[in-house]
N, C-alpha and C. Protein backbone atom coordinates (compact mmCIF):
# COMPACT_ATOMS: atom_id res chain seq x y z
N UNK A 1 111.57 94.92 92.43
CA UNK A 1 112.21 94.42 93.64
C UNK A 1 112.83 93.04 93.37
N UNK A 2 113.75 92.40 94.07
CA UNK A 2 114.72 91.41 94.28
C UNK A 2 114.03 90.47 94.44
N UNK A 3 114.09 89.27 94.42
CA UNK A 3 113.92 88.16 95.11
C UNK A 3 114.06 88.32 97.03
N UNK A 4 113.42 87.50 97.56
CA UNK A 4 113.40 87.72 98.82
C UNK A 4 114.56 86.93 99.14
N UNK A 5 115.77 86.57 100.21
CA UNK A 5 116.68 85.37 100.20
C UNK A 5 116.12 84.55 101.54
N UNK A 6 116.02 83.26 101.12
CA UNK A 6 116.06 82.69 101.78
C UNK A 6 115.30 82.74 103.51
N UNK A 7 116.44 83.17 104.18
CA UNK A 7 116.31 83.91 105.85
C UNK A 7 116.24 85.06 105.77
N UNK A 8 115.67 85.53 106.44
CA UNK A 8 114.81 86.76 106.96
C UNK A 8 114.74 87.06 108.17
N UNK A 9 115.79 87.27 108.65
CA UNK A 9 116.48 87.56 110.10
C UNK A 9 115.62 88.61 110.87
N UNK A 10 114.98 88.22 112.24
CA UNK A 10 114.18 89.52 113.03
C UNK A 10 114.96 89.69 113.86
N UNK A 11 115.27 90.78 114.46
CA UNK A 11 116.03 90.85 115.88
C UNK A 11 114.93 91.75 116.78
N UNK A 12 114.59 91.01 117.38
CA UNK A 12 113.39 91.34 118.11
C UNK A 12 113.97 92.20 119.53
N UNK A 13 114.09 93.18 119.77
CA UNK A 13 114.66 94.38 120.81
C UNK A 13 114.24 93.62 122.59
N UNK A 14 113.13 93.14 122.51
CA UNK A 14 113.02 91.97 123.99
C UNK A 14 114.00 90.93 123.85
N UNK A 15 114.41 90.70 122.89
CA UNK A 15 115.08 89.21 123.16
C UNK A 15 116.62 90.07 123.62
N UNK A 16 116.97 91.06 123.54
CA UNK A 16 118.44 91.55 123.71
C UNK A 16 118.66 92.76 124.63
N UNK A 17 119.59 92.69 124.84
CA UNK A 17 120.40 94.06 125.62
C UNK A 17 120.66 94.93 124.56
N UNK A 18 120.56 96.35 124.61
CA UNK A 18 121.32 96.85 123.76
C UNK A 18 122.56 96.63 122.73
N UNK A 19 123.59 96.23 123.22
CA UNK A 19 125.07 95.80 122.89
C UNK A 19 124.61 94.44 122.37
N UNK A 20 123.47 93.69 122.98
CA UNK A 20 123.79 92.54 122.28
C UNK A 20 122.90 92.48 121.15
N UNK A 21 122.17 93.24 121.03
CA UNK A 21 121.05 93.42 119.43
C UNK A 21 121.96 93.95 118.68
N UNK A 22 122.99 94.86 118.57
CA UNK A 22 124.19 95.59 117.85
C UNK A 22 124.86 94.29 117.31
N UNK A 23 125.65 93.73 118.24
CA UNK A 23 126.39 92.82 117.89
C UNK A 23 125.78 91.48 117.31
N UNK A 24 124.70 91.42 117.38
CA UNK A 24 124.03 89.97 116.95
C UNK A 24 124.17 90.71 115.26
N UNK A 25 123.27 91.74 115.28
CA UNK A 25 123.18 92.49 114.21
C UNK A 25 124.20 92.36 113.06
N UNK A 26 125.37 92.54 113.69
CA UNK A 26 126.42 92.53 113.03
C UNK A 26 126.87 91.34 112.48
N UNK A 27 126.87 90.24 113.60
CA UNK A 27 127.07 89.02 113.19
C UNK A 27 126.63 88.19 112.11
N UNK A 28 125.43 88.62 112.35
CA UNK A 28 124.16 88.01 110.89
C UNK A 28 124.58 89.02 109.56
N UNK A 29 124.34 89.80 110.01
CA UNK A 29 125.33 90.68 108.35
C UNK A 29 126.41 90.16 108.14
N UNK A 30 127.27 89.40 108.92
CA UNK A 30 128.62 89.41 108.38
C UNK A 30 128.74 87.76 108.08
N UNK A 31 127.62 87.32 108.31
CA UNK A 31 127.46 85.97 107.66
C UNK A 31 126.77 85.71 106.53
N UNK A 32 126.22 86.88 106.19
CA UNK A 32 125.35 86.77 104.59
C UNK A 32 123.83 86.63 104.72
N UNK A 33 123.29 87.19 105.94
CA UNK A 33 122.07 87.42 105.53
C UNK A 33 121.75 89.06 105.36
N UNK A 34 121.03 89.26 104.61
CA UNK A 34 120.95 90.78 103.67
C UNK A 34 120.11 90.90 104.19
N UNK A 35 118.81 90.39 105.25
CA UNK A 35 117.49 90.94 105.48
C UNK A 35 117.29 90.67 106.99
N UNK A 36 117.15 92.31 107.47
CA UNK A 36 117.57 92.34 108.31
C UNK A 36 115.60 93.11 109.20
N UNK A 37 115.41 92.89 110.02
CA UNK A 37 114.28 93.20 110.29
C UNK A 37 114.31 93.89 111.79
N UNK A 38 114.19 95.22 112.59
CA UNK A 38 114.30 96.16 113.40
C UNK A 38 112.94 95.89 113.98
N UNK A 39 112.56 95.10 115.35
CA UNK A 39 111.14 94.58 115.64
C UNK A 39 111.56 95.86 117.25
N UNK A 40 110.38 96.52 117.61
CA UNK A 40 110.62 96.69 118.82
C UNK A 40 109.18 97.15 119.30
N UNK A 41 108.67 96.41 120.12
CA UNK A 41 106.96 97.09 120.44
C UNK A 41 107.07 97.25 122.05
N UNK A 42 108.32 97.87 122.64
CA UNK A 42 108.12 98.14 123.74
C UNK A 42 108.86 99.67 124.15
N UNK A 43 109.15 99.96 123.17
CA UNK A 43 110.33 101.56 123.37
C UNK A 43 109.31 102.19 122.88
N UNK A 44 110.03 103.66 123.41
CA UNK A 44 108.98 104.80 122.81
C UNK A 44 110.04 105.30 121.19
N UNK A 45 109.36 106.13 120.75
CA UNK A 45 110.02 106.53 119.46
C UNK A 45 111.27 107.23 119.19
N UNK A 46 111.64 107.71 119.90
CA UNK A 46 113.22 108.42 120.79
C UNK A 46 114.09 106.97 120.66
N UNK A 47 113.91 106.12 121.55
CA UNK A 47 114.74 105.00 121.51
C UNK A 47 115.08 104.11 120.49
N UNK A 48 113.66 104.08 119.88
CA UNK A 48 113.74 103.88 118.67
C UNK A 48 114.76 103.85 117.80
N UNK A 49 114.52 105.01 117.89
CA UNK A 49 115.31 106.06 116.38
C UNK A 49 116.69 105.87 117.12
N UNK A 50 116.90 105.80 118.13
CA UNK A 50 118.59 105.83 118.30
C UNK A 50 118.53 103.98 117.77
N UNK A 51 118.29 103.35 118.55
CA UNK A 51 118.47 101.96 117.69
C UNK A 51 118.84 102.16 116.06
N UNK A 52 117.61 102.35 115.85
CA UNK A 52 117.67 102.50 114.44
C UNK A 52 119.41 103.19 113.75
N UNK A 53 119.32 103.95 114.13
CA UNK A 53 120.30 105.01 113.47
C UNK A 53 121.50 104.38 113.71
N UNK A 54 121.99 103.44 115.14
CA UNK A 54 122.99 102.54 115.41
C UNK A 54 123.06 101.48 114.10
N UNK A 55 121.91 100.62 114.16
CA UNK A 55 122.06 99.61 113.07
C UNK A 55 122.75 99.97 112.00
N UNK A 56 121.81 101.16 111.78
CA UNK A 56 121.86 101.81 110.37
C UNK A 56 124.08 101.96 110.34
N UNK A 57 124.37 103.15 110.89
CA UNK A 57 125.55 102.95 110.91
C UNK A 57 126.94 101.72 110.71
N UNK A 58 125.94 100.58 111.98
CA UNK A 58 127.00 99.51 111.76
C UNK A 58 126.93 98.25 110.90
N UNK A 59 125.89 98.55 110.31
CA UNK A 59 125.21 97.27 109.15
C UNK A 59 126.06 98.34 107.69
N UNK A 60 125.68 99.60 107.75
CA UNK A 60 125.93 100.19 106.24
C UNK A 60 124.56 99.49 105.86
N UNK A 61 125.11 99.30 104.24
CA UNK A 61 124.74 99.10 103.10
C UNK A 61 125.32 97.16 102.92
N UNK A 62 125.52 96.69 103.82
CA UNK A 62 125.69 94.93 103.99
C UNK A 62 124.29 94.27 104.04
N UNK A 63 123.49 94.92 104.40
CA UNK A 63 121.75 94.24 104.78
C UNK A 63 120.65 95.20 104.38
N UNK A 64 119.64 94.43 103.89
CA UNK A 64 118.49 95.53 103.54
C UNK A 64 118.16 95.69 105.52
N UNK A 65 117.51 97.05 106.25
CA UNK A 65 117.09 97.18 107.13
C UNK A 65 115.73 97.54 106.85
N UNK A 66 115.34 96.69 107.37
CA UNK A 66 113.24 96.83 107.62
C UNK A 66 113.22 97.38 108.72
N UNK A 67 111.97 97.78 108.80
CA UNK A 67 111.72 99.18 110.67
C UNK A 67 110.11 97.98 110.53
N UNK A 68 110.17 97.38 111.79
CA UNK A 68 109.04 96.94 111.87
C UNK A 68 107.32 98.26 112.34
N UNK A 69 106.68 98.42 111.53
CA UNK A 69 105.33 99.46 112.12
C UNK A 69 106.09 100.49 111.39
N UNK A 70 106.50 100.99 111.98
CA UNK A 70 106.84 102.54 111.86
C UNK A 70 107.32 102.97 110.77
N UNK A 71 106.82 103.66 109.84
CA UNK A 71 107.17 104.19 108.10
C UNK A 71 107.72 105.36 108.98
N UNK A 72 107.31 106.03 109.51
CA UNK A 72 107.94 107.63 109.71
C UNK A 72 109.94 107.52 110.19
N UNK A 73 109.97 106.51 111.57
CA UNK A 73 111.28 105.63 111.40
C UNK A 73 112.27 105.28 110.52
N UNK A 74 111.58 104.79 109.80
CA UNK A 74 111.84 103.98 108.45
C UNK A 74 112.66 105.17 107.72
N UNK A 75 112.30 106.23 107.64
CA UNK A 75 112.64 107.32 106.51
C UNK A 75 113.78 108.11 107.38
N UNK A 76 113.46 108.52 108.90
CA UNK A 76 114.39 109.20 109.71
C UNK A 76 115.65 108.38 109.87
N UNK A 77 115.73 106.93 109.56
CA UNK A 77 116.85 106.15 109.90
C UNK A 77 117.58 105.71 108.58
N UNK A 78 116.97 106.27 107.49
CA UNK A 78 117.47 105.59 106.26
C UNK A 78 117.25 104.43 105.81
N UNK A 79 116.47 103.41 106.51
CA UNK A 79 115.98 101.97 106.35
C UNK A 79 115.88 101.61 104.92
N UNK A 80 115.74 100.75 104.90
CA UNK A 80 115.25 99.94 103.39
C UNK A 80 113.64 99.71 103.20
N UNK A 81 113.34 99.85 104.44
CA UNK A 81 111.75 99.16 103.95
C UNK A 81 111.17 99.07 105.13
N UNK A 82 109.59 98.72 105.48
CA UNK A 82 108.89 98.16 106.47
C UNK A 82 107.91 97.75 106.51
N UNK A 83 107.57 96.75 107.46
CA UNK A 83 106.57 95.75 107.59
C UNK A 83 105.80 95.94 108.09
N UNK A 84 104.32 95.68 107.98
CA UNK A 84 103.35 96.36 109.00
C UNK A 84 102.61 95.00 109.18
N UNK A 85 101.67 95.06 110.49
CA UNK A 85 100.80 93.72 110.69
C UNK A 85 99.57 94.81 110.40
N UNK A 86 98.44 93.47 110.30
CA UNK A 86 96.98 93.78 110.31
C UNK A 86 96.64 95.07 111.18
N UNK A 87 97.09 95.40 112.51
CA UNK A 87 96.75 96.41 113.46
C UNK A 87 97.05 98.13 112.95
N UNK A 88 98.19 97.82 112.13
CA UNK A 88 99.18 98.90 111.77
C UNK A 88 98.49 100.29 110.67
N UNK A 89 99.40 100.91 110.00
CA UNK A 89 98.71 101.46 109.36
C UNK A 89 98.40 100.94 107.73
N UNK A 90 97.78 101.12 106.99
CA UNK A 90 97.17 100.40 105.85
C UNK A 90 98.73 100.48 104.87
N UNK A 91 98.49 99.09 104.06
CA UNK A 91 99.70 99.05 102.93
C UNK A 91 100.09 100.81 101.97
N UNK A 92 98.79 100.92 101.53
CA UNK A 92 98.56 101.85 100.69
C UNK A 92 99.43 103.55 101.52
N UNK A 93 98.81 103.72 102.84
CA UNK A 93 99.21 104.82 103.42
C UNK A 93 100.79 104.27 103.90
N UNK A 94 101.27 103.37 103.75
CA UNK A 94 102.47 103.43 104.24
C UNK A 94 103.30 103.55 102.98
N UNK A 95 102.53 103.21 101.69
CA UNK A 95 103.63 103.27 100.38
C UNK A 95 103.74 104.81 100.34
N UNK A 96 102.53 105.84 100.82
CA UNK A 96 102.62 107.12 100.49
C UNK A 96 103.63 107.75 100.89
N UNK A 97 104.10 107.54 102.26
CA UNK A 97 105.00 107.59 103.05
C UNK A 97 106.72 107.38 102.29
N UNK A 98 106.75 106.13 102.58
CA UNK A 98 108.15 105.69 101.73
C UNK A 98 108.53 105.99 100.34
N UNK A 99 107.55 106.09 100.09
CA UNK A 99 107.50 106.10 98.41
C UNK A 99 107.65 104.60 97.30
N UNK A 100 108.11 105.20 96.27
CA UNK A 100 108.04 103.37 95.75
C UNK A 100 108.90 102.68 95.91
N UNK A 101 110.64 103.38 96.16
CA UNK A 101 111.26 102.57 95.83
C UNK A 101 112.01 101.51 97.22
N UNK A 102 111.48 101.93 97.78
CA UNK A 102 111.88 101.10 99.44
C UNK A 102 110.53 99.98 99.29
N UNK A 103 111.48 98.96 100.20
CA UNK A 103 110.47 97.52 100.51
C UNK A 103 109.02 97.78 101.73
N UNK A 104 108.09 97.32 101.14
CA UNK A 104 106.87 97.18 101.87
C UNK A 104 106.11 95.95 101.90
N UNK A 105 106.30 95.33 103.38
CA UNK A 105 105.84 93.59 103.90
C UNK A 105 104.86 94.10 104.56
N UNK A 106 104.06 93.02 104.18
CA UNK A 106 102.30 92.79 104.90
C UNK A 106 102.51 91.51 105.75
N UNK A 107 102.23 91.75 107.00
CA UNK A 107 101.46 90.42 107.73
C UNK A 107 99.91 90.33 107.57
N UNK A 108 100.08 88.70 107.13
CA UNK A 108 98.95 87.55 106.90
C UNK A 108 98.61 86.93 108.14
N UNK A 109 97.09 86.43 108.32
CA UNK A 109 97.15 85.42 109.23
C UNK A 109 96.03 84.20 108.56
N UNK A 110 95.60 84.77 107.44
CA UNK A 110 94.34 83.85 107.00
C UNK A 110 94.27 83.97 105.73
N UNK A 111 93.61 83.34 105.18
CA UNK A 111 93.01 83.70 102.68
C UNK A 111 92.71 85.01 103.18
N UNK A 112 91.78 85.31 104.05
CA UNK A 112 90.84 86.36 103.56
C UNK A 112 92.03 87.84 103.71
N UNK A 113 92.82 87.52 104.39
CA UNK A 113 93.38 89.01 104.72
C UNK A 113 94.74 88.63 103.52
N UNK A 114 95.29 87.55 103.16
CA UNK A 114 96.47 87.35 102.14
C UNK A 114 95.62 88.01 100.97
N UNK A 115 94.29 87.69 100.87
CA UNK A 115 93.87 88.35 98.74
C UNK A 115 93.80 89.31 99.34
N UNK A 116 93.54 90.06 100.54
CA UNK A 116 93.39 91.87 100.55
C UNK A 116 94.60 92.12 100.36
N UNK A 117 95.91 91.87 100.98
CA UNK A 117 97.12 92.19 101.28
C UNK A 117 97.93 92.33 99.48
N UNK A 118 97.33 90.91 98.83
CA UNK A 118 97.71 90.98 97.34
C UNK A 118 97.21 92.33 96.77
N UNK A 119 96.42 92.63 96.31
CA UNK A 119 95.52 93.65 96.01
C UNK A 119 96.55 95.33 95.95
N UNK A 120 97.21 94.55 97.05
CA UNK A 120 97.65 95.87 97.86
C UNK A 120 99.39 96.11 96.79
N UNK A 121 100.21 97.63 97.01
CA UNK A 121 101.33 97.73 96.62
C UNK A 121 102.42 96.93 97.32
N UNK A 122 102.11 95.81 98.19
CA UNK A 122 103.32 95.12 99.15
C UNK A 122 104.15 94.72 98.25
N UNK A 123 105.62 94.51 98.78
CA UNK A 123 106.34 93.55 97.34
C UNK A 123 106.64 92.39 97.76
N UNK A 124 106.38 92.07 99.46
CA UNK A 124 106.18 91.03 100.21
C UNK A 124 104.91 90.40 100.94
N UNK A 125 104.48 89.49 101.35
CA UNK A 125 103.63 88.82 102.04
C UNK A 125 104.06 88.15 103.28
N UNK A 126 103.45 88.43 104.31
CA UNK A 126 104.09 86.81 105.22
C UNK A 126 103.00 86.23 105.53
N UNK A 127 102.81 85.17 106.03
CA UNK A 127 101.94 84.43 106.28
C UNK A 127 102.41 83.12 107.73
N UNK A 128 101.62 83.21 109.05
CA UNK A 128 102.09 82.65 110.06
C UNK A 128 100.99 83.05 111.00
N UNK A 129 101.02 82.57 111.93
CA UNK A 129 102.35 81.90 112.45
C UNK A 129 101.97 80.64 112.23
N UNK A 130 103.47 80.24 111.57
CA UNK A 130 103.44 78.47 110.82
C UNK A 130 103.27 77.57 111.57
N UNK A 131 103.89 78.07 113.01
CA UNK A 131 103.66 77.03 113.90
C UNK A 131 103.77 77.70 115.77
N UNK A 132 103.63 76.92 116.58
CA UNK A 132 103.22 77.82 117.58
C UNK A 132 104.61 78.71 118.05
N UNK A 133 104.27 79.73 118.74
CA UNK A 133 105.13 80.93 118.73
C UNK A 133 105.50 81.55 120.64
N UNK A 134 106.79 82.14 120.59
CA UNK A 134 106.26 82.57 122.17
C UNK A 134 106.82 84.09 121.78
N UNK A 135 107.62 84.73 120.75
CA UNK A 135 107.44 85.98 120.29
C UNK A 135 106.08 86.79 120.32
N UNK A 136 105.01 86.46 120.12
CA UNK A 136 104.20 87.70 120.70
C UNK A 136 102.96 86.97 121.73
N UNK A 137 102.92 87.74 122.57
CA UNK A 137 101.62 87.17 123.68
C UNK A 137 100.61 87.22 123.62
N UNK A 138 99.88 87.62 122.35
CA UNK A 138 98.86 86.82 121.94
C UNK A 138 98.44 86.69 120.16
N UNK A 139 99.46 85.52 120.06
CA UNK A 139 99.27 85.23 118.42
C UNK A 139 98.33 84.76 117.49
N UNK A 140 98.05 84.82 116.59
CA UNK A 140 97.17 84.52 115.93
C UNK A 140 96.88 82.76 115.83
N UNK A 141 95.82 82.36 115.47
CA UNK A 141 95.75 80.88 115.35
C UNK A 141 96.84 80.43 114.43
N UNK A 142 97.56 79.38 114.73
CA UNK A 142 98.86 78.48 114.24
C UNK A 142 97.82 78.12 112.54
N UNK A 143 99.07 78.27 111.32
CA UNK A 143 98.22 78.08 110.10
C UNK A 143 98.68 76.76 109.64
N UNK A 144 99.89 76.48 109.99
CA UNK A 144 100.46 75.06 109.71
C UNK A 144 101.23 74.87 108.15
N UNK A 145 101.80 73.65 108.09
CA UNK A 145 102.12 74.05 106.37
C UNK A 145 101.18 73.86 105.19
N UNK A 146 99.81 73.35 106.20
CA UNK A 146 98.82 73.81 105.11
C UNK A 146 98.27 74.93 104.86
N UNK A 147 98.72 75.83 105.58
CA UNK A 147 98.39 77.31 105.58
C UNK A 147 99.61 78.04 104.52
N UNK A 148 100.47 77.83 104.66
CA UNK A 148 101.93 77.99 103.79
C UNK A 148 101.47 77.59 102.37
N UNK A 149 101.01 76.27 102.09
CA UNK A 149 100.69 75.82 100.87
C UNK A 149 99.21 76.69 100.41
N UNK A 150 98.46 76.93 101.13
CA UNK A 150 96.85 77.74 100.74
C UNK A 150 97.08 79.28 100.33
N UNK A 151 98.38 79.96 100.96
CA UNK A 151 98.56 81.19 100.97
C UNK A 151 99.48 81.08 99.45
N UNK A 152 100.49 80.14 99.27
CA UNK A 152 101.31 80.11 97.80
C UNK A 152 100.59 80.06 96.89
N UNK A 153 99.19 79.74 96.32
CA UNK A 153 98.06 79.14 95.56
C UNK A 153 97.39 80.88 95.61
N UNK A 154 97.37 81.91 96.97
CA UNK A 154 96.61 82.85 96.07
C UNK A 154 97.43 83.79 96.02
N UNK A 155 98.77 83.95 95.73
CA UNK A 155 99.40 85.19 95.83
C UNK A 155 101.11 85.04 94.57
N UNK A 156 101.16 85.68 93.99
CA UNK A 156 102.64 85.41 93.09
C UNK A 156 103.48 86.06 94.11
N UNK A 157 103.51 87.26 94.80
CA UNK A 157 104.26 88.07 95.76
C UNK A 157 105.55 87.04 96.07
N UNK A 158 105.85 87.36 96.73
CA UNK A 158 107.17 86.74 97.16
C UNK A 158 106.59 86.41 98.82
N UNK A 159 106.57 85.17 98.83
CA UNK A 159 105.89 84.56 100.52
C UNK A 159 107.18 84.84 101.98
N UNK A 160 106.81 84.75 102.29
CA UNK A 160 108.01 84.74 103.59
C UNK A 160 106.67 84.11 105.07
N UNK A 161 107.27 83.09 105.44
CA UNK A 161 106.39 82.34 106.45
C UNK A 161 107.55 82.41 107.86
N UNK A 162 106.53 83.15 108.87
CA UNK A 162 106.80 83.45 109.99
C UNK A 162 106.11 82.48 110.89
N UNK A 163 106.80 82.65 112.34
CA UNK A 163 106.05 81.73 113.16
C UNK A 163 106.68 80.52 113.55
N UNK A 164 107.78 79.90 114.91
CA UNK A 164 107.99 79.16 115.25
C UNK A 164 109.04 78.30 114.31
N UNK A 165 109.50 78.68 113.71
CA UNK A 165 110.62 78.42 112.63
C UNK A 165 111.58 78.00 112.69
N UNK A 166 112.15 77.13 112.90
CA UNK A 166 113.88 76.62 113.37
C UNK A 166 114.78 75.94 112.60
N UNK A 167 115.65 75.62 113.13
CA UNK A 167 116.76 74.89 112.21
C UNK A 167 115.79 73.38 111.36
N UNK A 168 114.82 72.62 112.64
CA UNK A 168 114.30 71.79 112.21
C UNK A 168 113.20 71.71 111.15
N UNK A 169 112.68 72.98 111.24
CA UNK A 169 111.23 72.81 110.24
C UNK A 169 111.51 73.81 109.29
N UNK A 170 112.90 74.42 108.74
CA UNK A 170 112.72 75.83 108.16
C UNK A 170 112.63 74.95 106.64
N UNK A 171 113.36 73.40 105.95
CA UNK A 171 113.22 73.03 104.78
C UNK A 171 111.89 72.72 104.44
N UNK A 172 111.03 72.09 105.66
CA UNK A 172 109.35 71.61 105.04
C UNK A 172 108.09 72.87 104.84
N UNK A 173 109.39 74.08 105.49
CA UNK A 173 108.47 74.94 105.25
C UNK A 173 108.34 76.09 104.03
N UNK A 174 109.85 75.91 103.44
CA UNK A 174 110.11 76.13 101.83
C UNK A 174 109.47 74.93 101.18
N UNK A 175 109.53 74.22 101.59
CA UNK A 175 108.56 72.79 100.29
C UNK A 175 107.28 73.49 100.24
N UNK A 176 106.55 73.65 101.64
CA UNK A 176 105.83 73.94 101.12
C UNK A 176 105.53 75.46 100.93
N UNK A 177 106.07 76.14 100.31
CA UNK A 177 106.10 77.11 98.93
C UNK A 177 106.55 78.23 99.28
N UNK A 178 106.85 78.72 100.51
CA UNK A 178 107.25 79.44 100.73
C UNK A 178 108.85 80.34 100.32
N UNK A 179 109.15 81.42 99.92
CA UNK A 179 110.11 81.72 99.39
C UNK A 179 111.44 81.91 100.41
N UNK A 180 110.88 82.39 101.64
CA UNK A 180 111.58 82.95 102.75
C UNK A 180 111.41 82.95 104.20
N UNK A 181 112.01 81.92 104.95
CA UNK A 181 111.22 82.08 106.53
C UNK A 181 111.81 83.36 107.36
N UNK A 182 111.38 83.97 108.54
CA UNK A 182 111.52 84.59 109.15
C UNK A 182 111.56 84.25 110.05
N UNK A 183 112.93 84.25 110.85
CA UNK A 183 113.59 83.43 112.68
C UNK A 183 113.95 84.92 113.28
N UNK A 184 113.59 84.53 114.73
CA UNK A 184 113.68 85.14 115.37
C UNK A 184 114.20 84.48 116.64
N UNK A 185 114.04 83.60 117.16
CA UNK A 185 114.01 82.22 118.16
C UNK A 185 115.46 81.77 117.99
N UNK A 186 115.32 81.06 117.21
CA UNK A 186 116.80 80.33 116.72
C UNK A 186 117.85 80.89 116.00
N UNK A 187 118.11 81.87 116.19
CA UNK A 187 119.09 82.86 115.77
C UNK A 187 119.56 84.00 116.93
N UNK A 188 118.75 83.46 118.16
CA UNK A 188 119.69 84.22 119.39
C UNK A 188 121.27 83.62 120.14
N UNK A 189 120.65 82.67 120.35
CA UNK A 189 122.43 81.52 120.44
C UNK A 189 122.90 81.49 119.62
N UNK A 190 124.41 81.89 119.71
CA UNK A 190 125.48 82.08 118.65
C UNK A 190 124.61 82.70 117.56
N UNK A 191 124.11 83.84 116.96
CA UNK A 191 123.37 84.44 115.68
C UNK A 191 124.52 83.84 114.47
N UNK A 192 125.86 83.67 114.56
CA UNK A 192 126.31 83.90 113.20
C UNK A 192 126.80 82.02 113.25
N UNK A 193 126.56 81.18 113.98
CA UNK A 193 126.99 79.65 113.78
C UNK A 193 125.41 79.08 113.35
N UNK A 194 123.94 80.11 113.99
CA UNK A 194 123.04 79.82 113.65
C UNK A 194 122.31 80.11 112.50
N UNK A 195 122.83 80.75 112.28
CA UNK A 195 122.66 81.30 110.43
C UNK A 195 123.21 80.61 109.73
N UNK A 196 124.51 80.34 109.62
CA UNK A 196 125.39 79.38 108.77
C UNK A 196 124.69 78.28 108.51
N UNK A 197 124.06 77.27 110.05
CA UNK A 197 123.19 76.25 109.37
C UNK A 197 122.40 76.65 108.55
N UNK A 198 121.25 77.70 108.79
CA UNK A 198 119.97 78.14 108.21
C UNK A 198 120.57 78.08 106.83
N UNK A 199 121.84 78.63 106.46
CA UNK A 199 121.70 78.44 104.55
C UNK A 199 122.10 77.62 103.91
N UNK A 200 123.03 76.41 104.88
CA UNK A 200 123.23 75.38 104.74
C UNK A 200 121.74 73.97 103.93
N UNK A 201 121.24 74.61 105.47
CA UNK A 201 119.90 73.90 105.49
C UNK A 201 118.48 74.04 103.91
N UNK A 202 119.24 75.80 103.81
CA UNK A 202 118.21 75.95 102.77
C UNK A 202 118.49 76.41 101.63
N UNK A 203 119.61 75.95 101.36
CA UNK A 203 120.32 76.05 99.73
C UNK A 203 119.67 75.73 98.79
C-alpha cells in the first residue's frame, strides 16, 4: 500500500443534503485530495448503497473511496477500502471480506487497543479523538498530542489522527507524528478553498 497523503477528507452524510455531499465530494477530488471517506450512521443500507454508487460514479478513479463500517458496501459500490471502529466488525473478518488488495483502517482510542489493532492486517491506524469533537455524540476520551506522539512510538502503520482537527492545529498534529489528519468540521465551508489551505498548511 501507498503512503497515506496528508488529508483524509470525511464527508460525514449528517453534515449534508444529498446534492451537497455530491458536490462537496467533487470539490475535494478536484482539488487533490485522493482520500476520500463515505461516513453515514444514520441511513439504512438501500440508501446507502445509492450514495455510495453516486460517489462512486462522480469521483471515478480521482480519489481512493473508503465505506465507513460496512465491508459488504464497500464491495457492492466498488470502493477502495474501509474503516471500521472498535464496535464494528473485527480487522481480520473484514480483510476476509475485501480481500487483500483494497485499504483496511482501524479506529484507536488508547495503547491498549493501537498494539491490538497493529497485530492486525490494517494498512492504516487512526488514533483520536486528538482533540474535543462534536461529530459523534458520545466520543471517546480526548488523547491530545500526547496521545498522537504515544500511538507513533507503538505502531510503523501509517497513523492518521482524527478528532477536532482544523486549519489551526492540523501542523502540531503532524509534528507530532502523525502521517495524516482526518477533517470533517473544517472542510464543510467552501470544501475546495478549505482544502487548498489544508495542503498549503501541510506541505
Amino acid at each position: 500500500m501507498a503512503l497515506l497523503p496528508r488529508l483524509y477528507a470525511i464527508l460525514d452524510v449528517a453534515c449534508f443534503s444529498d446534492e451537497a455531499l455530491f458536490v462537496a465530494a467533487e470539490s475535494l477530488a478536484a482539488t487533490g485530495c485522493i482520500f476520500l471517506q463515505y461516513r453515514n450512521k444514520s441511513s439504512n443500507a438501500r440508501q446507502m448503497l445509492d450514495h455510495a454508487l453516486e460517489l462512486k460514479g462522480r469521483i471515478g478513479a480521482t480519489a481512493r473511496l473508503i465505506m465507513n463500517d460496512r465491508a459488504d458496501l464497500c464491495l457492492a459500490a466498488g470502493f477502495d477500502g474501509v474503516h471500521v471502529g472498535q464496535d464494528d466488525l473485527l480487522p481480520e473478518s473484514v480483510r476476509k471480506i475485501i480481500g487483500p488488495e483494497r485499504w483496511l483502517g482501524v479506529s484507536t482510542h488508547n495503547p491498549e487497543q493501537l498494539r491490538e489493532a497493529d497485530l492486525t492486517s490494517a494498512d492504516y491506524l487512526a488514533i483520536g479523538p486528538v482533540f474535543s469533537t462534536s461529530s459523534k455524540d458520545k466520543p471517546d476520551p480526548v488523547v491530545g498530542l500526547e496521545g498522537v506522539r504515544q500511538a507513533r512510538q507503538l505502531t510503523r502503520k501509517p497513523l492518521v489522527a482524527i478528532g477536532g482537527i482544523t486549519r489551526a492545529n492540523a501542523a502540531s498534529v503532524i509534528e507530532a507524528g502523525a502521517d495524516s489528519v482526518a477533517v470533517i468540521s473544517d472542510l464543510l465551508l467552501e470544501p475546495r478553498k478549505s482544502a487548498e489551505e489544508f495542503f498549503r498548511i501541510l506541505r
